[in-house]
PDB file of N, CA and C in Angstrom:
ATOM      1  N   UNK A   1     -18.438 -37.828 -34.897  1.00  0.00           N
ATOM      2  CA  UNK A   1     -17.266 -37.787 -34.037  1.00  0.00           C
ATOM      3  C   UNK A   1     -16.477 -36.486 -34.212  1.00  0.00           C
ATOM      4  N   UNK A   2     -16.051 -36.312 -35.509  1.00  0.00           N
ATOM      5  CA  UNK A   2     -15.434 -34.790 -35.391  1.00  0.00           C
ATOM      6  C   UNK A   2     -16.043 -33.488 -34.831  1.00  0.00           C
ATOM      7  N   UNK A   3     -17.507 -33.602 -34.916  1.00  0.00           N
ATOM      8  CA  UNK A   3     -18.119 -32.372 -34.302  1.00  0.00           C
ATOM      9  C   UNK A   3     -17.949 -32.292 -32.949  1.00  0.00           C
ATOM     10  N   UNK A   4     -18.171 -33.626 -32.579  1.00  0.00           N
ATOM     11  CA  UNK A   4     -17.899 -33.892 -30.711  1.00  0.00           C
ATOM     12  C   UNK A   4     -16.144 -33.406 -30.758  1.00  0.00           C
ATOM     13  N   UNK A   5     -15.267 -33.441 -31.494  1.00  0.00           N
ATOM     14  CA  UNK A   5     -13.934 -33.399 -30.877  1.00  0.00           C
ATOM     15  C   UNK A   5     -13.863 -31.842 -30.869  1.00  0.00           C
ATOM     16  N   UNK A   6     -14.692 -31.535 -32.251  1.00  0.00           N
ATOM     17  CA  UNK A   6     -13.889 -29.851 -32.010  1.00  0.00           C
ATOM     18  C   UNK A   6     -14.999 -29.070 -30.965  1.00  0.00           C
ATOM     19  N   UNK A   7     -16.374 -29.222 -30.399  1.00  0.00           N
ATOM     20  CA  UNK A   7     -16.866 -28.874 -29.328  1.00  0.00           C
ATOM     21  C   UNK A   7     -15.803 -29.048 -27.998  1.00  0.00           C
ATOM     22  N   UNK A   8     -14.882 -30.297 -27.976  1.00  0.00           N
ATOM     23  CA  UNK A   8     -14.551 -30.428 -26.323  1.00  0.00           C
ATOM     24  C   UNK A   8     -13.217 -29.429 -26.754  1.00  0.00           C
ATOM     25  N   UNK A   9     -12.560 -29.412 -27.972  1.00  0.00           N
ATOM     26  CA  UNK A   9     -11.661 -28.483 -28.232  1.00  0.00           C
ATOM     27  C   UNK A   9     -11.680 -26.843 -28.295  1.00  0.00           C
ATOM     28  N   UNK A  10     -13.190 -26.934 -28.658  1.00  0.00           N
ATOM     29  CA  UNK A  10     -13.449 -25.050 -28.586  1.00  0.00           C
ATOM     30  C   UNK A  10     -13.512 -24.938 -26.938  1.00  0.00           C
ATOM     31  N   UNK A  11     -14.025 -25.727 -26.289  1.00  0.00           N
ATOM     32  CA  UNK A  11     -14.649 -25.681 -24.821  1.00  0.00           C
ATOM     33  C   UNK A  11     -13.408 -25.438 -24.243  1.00  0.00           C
ATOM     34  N   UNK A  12     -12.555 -26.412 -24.140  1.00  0.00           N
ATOM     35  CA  UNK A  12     -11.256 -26.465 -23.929  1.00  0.00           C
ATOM     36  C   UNK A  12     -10.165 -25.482 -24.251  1.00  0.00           C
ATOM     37  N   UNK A  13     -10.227 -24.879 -25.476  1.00  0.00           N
ATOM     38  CA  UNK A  13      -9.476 -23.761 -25.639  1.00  0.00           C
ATOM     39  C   UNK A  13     -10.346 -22.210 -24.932  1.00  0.00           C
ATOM     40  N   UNK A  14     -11.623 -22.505 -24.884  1.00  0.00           N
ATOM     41  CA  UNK A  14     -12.127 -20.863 -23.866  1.00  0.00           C
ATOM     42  C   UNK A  14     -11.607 -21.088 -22.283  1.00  0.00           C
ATOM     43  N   UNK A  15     -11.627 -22.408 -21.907  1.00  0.00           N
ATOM     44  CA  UNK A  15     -11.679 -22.487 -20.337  1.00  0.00           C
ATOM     45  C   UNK A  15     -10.119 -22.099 -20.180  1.00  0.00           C
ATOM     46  N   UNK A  16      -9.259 -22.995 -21.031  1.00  0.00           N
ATOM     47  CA  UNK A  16      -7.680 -22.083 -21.507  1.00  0.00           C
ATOM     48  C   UNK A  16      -7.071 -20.566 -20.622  1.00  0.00           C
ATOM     49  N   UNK A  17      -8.243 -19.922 -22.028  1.00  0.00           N
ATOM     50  CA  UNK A  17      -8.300 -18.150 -22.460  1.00  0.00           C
ATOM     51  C   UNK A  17      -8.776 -17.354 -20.725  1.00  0.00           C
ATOM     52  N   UNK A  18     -10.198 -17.931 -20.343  1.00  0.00           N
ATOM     53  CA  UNK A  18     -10.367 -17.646 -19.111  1.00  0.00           C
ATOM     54  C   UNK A  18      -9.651 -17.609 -17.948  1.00  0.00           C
ATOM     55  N   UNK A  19      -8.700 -18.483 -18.024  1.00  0.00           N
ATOM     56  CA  UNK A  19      -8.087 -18.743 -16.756  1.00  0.00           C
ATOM     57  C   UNK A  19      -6.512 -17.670 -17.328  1.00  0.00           C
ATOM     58  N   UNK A  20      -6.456 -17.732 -18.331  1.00  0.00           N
ATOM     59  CA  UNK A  20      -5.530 -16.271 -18.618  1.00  0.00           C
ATOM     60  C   UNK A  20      -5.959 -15.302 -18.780  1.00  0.00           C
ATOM     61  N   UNK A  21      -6.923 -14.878 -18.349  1.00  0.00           N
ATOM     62  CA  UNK A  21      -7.392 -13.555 -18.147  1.00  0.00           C
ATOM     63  C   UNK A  21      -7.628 -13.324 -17.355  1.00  0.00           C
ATOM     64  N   UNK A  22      -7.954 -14.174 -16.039  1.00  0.00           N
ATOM     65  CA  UNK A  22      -7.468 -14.467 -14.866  1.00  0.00           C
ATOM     66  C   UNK A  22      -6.603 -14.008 -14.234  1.00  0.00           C
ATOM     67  N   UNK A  23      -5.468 -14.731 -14.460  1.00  0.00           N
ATOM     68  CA  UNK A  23      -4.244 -14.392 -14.195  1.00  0.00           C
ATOM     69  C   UNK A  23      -3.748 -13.328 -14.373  1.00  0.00           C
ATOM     70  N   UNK A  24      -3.674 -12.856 -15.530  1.00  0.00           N
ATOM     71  CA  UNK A  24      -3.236 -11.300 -16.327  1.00  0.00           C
ATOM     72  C   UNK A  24      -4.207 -10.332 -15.125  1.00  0.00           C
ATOM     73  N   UNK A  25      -5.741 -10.839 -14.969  1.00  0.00           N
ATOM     74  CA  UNK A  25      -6.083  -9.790 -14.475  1.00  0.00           C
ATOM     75  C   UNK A  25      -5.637  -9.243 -13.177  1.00  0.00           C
ATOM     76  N   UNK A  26      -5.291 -10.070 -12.511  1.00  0.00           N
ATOM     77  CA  UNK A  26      -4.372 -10.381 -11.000  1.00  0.00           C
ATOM     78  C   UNK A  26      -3.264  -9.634 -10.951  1.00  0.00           C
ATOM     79  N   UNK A  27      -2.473 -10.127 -11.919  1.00  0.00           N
ATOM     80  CA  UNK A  27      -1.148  -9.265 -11.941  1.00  0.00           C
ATOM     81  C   UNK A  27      -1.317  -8.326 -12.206  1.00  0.00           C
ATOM     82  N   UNK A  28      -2.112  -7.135 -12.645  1.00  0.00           N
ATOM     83  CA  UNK A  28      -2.946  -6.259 -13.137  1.00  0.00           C
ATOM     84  C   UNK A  28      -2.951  -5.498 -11.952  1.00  0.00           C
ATOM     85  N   UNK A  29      -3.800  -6.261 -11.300  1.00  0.00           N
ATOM     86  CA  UNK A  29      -4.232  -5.494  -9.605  1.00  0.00           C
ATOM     87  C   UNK A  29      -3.261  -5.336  -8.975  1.00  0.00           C
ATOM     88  N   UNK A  30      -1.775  -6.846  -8.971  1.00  0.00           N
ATOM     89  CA  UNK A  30      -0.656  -6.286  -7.767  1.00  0.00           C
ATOM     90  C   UNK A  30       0.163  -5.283  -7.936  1.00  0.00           C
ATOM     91  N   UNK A  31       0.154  -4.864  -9.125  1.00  0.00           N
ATOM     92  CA  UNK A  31       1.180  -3.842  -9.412  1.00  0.00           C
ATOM     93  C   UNK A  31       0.766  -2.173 -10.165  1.00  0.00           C
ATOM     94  N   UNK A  32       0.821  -1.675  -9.544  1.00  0.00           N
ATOM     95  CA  UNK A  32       0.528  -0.176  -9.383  1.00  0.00           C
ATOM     96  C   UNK A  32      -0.699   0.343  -8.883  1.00  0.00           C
ATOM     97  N   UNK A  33      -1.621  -0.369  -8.451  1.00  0.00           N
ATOM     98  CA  UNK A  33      -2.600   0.318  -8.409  1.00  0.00           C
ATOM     99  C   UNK A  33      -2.892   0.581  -6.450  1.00  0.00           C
ATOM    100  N   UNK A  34      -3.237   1.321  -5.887  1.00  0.00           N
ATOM    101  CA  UNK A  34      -2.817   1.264  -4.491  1.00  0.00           C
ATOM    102  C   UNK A  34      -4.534   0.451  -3.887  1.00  0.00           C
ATOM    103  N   UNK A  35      -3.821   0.348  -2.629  1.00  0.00           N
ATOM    104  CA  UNK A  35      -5.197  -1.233  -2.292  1.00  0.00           C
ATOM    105  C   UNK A  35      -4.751  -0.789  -0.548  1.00  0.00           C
ATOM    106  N   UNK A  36      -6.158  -1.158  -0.057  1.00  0.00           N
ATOM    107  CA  UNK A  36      -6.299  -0.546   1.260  1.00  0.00           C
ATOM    108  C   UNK A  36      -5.385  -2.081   1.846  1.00  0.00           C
ATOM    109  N   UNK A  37      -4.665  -1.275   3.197  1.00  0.00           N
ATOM    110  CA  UNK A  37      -4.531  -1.761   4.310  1.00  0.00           C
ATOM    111  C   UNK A  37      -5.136  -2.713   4.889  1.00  0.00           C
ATOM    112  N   UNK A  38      -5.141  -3.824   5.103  1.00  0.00           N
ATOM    113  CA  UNK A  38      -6.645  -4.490   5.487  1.00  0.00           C
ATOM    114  C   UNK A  38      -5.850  -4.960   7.065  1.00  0.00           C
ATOM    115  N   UNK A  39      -4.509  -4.817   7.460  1.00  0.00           N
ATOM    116  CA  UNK A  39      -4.907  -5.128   8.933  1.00  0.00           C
ATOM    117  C   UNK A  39      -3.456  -3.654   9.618  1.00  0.00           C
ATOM    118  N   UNK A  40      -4.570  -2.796   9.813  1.00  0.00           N
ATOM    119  CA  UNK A  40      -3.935  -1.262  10.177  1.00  0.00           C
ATOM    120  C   UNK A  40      -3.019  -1.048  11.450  1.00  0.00           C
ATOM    121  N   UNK A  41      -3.564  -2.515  12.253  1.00  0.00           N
ATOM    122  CA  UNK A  41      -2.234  -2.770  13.641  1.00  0.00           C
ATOM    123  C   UNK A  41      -1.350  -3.644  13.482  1.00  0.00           C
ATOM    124  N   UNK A  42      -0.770  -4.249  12.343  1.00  0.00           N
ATOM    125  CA  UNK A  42       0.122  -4.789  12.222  1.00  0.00           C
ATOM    126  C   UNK A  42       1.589  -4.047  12.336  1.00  0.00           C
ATOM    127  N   UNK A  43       1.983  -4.224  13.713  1.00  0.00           N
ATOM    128  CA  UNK A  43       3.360  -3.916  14.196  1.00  0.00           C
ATOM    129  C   UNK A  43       4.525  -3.210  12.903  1.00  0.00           C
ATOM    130  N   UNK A  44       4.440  -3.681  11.221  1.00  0.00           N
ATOM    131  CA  UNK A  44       5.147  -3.486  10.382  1.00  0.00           C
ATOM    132  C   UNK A  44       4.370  -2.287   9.806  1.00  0.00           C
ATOM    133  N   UNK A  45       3.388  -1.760   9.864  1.00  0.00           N
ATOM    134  CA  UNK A  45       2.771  -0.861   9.489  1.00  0.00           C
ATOM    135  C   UNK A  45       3.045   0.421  10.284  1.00  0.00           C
ATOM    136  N   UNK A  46       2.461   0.204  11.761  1.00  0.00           N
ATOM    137  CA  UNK A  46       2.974   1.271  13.215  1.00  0.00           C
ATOM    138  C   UNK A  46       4.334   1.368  13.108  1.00  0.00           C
ATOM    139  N   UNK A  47       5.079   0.501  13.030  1.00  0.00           N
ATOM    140  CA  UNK A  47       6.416   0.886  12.322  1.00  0.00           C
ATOM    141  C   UNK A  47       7.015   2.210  11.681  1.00  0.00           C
ATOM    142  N   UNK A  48       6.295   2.086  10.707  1.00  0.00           N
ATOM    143  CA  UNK A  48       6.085   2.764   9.028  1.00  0.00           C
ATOM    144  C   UNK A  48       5.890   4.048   9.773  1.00  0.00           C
ATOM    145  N   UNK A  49       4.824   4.245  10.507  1.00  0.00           N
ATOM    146  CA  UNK A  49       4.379   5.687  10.988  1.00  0.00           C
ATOM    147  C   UNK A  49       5.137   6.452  11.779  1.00  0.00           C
ATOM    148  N   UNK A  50       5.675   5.742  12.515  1.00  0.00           N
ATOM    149  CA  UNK A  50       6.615   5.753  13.526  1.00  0.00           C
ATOM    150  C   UNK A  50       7.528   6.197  12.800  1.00  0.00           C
ATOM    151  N   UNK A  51       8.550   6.099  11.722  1.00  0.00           N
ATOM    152  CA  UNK A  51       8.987   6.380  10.797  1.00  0.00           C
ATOM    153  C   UNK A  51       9.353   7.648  10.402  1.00  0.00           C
ATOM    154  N   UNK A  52       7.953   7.822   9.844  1.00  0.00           N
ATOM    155  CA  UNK A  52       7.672   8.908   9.082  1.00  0.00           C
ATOM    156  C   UNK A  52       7.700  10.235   9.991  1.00  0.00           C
ATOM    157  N   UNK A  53       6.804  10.005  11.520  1.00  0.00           N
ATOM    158  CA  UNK A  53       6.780  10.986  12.084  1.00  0.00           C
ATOM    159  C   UNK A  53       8.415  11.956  12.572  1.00  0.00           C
ATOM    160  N   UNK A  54       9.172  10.443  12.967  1.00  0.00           N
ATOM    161  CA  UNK A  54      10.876  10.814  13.176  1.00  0.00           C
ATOM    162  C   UNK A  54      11.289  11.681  12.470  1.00  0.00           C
ATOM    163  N   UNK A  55      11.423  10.812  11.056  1.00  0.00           N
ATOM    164  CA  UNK A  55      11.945  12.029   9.715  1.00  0.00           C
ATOM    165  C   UNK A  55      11.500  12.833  10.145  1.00  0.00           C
ATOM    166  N   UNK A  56      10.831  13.137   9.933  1.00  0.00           N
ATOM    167  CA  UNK A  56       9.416  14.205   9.657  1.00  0.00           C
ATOM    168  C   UNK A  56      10.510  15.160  11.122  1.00  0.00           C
ATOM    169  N   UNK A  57      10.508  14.830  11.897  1.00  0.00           N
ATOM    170  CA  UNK A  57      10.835  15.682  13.274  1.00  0.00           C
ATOM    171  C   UNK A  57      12.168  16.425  12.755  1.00  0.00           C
ATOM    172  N   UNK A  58      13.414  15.215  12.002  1.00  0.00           N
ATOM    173  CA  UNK A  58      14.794  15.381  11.705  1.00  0.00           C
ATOM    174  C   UNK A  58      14.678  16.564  10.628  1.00  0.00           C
ATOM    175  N   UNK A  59      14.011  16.501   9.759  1.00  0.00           N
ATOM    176  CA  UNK A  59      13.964  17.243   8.369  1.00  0.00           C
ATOM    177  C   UNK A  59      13.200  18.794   8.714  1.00  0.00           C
ATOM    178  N   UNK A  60      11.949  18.817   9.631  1.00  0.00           N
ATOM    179  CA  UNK A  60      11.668  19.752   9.769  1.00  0.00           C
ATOM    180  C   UNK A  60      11.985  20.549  11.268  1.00  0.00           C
ATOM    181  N   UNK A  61      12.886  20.066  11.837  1.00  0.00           N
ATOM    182  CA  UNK A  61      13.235  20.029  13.368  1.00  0.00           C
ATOM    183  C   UNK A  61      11.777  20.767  14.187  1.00  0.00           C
ATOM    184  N   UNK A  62      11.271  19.530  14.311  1.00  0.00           N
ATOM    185  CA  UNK A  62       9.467  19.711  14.989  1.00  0.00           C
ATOM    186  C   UNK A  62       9.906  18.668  15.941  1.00  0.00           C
ATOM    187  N   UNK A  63       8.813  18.709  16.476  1.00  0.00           N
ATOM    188  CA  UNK A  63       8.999  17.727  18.210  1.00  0.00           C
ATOM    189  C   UNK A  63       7.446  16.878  18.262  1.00  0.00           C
ATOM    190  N   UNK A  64       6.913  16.625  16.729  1.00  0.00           N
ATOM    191  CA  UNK A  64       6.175  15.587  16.956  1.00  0.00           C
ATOM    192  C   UNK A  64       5.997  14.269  17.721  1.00  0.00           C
ATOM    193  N   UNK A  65       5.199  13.876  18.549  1.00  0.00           N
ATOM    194  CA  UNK A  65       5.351  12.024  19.251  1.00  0.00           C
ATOM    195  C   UNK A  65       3.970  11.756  18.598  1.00  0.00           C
ATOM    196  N   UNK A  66       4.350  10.362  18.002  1.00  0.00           N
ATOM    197  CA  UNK A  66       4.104   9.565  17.220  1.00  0.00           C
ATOM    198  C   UNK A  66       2.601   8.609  17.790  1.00  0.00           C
ATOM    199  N   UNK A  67       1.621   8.653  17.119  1.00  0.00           N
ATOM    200  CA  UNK A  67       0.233   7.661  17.941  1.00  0.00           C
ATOM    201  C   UNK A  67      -0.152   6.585  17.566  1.00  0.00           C
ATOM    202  N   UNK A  68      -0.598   6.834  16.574  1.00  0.00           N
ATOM    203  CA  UNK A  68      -0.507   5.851  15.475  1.00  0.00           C
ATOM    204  C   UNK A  68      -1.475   6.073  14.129  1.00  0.00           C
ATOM    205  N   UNK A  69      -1.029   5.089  13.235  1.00  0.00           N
ATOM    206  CA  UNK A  69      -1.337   4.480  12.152  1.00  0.00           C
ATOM    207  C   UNK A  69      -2.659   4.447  12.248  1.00  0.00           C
ATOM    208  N   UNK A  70      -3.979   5.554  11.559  1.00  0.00           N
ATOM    209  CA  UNK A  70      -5.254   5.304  11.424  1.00  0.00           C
ATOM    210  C   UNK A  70      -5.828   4.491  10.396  1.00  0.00           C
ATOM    211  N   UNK A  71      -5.423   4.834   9.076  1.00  0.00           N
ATOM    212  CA  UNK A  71      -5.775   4.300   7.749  1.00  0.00           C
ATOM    213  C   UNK A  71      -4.968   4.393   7.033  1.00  0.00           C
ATOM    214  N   UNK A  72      -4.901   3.461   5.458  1.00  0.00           N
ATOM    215  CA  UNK A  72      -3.851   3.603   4.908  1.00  0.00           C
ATOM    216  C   UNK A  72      -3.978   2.598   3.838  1.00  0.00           C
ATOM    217  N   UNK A  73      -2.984   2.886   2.667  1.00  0.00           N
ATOM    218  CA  UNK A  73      -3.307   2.125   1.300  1.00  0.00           C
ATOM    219  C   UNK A  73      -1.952   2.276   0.750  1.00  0.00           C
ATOM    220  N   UNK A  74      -1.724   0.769   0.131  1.00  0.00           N
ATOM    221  CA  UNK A  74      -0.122   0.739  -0.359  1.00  0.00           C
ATOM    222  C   UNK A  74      -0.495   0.184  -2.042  1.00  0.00           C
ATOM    223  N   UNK A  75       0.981   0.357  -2.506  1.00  0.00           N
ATOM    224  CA  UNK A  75       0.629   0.386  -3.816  1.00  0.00           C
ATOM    225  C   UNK A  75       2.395  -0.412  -4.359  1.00  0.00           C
ATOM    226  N   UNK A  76       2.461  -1.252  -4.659  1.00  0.00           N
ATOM    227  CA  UNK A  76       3.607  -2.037  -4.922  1.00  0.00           C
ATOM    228  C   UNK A  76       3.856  -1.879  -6.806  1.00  0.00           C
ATOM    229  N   UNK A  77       5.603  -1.237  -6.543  1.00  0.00           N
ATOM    230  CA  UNK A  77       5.776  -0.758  -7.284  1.00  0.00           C
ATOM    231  C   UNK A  77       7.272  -1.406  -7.380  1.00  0.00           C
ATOM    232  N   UNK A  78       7.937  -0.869  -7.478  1.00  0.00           N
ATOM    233  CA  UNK A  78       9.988  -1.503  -7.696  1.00  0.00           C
ATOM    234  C   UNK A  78      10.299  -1.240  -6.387  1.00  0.00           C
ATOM    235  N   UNK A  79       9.358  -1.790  -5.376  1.00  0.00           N
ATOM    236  CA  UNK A  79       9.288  -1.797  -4.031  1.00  0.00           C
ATOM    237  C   UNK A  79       8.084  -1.454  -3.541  1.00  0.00           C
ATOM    238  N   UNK A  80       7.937  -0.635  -2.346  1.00  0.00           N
ATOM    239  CA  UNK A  80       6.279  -0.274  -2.248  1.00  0.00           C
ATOM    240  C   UNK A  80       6.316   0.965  -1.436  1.00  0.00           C
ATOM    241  N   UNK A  81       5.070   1.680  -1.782  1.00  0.00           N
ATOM    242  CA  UNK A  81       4.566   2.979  -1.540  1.00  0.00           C
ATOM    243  C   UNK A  81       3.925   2.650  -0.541  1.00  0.00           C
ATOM    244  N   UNK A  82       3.477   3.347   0.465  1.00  0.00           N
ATOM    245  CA  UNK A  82       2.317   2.838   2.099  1.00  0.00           C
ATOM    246  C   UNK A  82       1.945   4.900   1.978  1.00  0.00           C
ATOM    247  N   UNK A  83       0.915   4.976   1.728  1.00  0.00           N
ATOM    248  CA  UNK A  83      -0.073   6.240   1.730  1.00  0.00           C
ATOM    249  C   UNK A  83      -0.713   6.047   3.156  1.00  0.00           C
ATOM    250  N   UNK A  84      -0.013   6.560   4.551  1.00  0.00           N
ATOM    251  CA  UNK A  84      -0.630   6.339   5.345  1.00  0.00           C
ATOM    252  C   UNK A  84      -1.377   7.781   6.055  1.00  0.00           C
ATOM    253  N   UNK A  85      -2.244   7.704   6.949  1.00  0.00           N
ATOM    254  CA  UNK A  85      -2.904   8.956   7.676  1.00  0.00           C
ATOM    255  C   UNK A  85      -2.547   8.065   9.199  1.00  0.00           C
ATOM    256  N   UNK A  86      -1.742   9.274   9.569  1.00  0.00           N
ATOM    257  CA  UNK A  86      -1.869   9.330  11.068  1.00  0.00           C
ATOM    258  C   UNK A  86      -2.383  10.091  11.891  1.00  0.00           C
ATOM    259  N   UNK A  87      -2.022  10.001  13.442  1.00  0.00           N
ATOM    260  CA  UNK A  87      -2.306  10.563  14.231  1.00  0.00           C
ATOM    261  C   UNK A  87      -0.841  10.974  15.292  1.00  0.00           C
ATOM    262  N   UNK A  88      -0.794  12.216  15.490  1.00  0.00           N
ATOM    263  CA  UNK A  88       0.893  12.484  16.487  1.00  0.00           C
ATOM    264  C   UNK A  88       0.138  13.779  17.072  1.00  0.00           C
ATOM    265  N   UNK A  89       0.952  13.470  18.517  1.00  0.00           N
ATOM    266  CA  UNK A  89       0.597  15.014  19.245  1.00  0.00           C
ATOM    267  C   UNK A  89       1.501  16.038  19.377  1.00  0.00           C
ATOM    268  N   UNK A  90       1.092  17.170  19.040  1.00  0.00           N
ATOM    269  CA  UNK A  90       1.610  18.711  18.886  1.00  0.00           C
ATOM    270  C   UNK A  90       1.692  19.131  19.950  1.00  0.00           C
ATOM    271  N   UNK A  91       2.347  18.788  21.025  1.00  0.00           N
ATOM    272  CA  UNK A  91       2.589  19.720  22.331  1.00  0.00           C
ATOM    273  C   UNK A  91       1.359  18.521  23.118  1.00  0.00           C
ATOM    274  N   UNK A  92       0.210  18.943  23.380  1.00  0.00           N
ATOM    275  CA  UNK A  92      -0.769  18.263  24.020  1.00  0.00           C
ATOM    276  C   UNK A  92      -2.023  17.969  23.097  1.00  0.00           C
ATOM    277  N   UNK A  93      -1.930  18.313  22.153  1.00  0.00           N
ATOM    278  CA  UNK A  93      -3.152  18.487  21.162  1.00  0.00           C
ATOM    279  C   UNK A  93      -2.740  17.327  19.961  1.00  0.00           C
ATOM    280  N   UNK A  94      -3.463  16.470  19.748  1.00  0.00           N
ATOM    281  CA  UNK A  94      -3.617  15.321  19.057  1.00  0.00           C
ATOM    282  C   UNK A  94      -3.958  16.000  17.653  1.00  0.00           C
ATOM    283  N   UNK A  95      -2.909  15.347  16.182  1.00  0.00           N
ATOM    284  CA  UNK A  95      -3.345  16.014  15.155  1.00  0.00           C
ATOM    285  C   UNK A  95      -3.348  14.657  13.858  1.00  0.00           C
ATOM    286  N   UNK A  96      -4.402  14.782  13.164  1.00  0.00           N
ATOM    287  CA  UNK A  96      -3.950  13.939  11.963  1.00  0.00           C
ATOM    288  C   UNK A  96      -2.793  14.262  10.645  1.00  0.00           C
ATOM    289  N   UNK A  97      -2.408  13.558  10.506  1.00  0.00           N
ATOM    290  CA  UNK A  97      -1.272  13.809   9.175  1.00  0.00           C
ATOM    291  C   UNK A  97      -1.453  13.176   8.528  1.00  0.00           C
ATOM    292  N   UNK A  98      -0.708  13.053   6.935  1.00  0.00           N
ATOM    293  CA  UNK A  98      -0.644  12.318   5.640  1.00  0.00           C
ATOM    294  C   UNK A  98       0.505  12.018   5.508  1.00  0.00           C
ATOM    295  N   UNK A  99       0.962  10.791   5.084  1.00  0.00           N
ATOM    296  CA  UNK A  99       2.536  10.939   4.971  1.00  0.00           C
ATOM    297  C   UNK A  99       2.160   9.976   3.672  1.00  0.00           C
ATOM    298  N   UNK A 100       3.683   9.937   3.113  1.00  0.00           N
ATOM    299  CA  UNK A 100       3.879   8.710   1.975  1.00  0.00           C
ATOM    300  C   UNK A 100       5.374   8.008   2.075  1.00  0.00           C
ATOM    301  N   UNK A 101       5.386   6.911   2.433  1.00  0.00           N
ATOM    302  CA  UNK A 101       6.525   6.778   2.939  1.00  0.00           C
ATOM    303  C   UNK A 101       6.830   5.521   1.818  1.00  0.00           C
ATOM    304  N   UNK A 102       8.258   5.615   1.021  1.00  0.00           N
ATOM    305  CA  UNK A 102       8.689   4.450   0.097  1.00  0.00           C
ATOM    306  C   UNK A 102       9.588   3.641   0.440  1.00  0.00           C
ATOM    307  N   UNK A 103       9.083   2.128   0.441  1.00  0.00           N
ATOM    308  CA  UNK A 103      10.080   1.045   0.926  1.00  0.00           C
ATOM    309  C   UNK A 103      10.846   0.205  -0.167  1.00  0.00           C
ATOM    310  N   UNK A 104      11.868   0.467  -0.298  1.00  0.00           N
ATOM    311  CA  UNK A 104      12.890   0.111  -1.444  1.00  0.00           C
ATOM    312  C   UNK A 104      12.804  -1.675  -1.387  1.00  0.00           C
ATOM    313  N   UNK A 105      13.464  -2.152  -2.542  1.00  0.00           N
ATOM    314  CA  UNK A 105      13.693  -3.713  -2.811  1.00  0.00           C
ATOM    315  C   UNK A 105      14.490  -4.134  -1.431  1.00  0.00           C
ATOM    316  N   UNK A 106      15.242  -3.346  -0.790  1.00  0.00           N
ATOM    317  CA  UNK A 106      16.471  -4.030   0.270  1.00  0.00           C
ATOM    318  C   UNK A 106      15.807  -3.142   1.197  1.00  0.00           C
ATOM    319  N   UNK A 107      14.021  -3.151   1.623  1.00  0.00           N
ATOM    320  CA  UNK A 107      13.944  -3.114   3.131  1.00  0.00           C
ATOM    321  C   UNK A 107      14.022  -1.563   3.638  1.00  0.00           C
ATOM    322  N   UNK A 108      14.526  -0.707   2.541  1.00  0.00           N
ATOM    323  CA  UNK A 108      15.146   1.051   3.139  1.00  0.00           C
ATOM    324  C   UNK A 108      14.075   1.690   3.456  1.00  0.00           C
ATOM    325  N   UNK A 109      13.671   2.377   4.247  1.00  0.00           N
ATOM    326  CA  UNK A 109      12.127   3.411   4.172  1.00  0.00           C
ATOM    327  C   UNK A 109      12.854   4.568   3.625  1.00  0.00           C
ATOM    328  N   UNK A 110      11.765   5.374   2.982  1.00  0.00           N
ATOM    329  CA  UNK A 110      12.263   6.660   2.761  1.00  0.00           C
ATOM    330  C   UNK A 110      11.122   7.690   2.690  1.00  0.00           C
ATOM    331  N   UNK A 111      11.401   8.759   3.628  1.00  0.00           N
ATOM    332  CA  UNK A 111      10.005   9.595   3.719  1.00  0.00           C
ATOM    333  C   UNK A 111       9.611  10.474   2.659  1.00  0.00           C
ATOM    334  N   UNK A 112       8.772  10.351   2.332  1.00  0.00           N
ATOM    335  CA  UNK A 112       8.720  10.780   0.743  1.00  0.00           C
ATOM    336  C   UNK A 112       7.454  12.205   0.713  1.00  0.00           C
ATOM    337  N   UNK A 113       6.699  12.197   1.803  1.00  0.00           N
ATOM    338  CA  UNK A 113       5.702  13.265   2.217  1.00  0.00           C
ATOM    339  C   UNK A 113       5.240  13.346   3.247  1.00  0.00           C
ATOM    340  N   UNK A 114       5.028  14.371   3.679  1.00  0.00           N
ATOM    341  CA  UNK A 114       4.577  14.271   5.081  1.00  0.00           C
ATOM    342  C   UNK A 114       3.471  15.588   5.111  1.00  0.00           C
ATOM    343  N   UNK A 115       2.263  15.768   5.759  1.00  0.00           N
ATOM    344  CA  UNK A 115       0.954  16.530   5.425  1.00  0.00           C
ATOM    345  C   UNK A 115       0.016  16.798   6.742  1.00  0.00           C
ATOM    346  N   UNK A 116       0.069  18.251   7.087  1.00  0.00           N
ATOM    347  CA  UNK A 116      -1.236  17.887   7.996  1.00  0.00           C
ATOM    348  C   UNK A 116      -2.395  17.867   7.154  1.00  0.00           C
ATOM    349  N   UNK A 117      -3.087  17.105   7.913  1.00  0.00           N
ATOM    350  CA  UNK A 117      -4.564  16.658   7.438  1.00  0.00           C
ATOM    351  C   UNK A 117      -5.977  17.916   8.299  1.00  0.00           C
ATOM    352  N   UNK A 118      -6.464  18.642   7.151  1.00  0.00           N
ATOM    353  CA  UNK A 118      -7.159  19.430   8.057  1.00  0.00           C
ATOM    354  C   UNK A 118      -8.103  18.904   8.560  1.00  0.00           C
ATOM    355  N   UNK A 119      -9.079  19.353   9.725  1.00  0.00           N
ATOM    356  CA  UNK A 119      -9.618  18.444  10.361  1.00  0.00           C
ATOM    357  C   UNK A 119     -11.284  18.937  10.091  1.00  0.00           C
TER     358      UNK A 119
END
């Protein structure tokens, strides 16, 4: 009988350990490490770009219009980072950019980079 108790007890204390390493490993992944975009037309994202390109116009007084949101990877931090690549047209000529735009705990965007992307 004791051998049977401490088998369901060792068993029992790994399945424990596993499922916290689990967990740990999870929380691991949500916080700092940046993770693709997985739905790139979500209205809160085109947003974001939309955004960035404005600043981007105010700060460097350019006359960018805004296309959209191609790809992109965020990274949640004491709010969250969105590493996006767009697309805005230069007069008539369609160009890609890089921006990094940071969204504070209370919702604030703040344009944090903005990049042409050579082509």
């Amino acid at each position: 009988m004791p051998k049977a108790l401490f088998f369901v007890a060792s068993l029992l204390l790994y399945v424990i350990s596993l499922s916290l390493l689990a967990v740990a490993t999870q929380r691991l992944d949500l916080a700092g490490s940046y993770k693709p975009i997985k739905n790139i037309d979500e209205p809160e994202i085109q947003s974001l770009g939309e955004f960035a390109v404005n600043e981007h116009n105010k700060q460097a007084k350019t006359q960018l219009h805004f296309q959209k949101v191609i790809s992109g990877e965020m990274q949640i931090v004491a709010g969250t980072n969105y590493n996006l690549r767009l697309t805005a047209l230069e007069g008539t000529s369609s160009r890609t950019y890089g921006t990094l735009v940071f969204t504070d705990l209370n919702n604030k965007n703040n344009l944090v980079n903005f990049f042409d992307v050579p082509s």
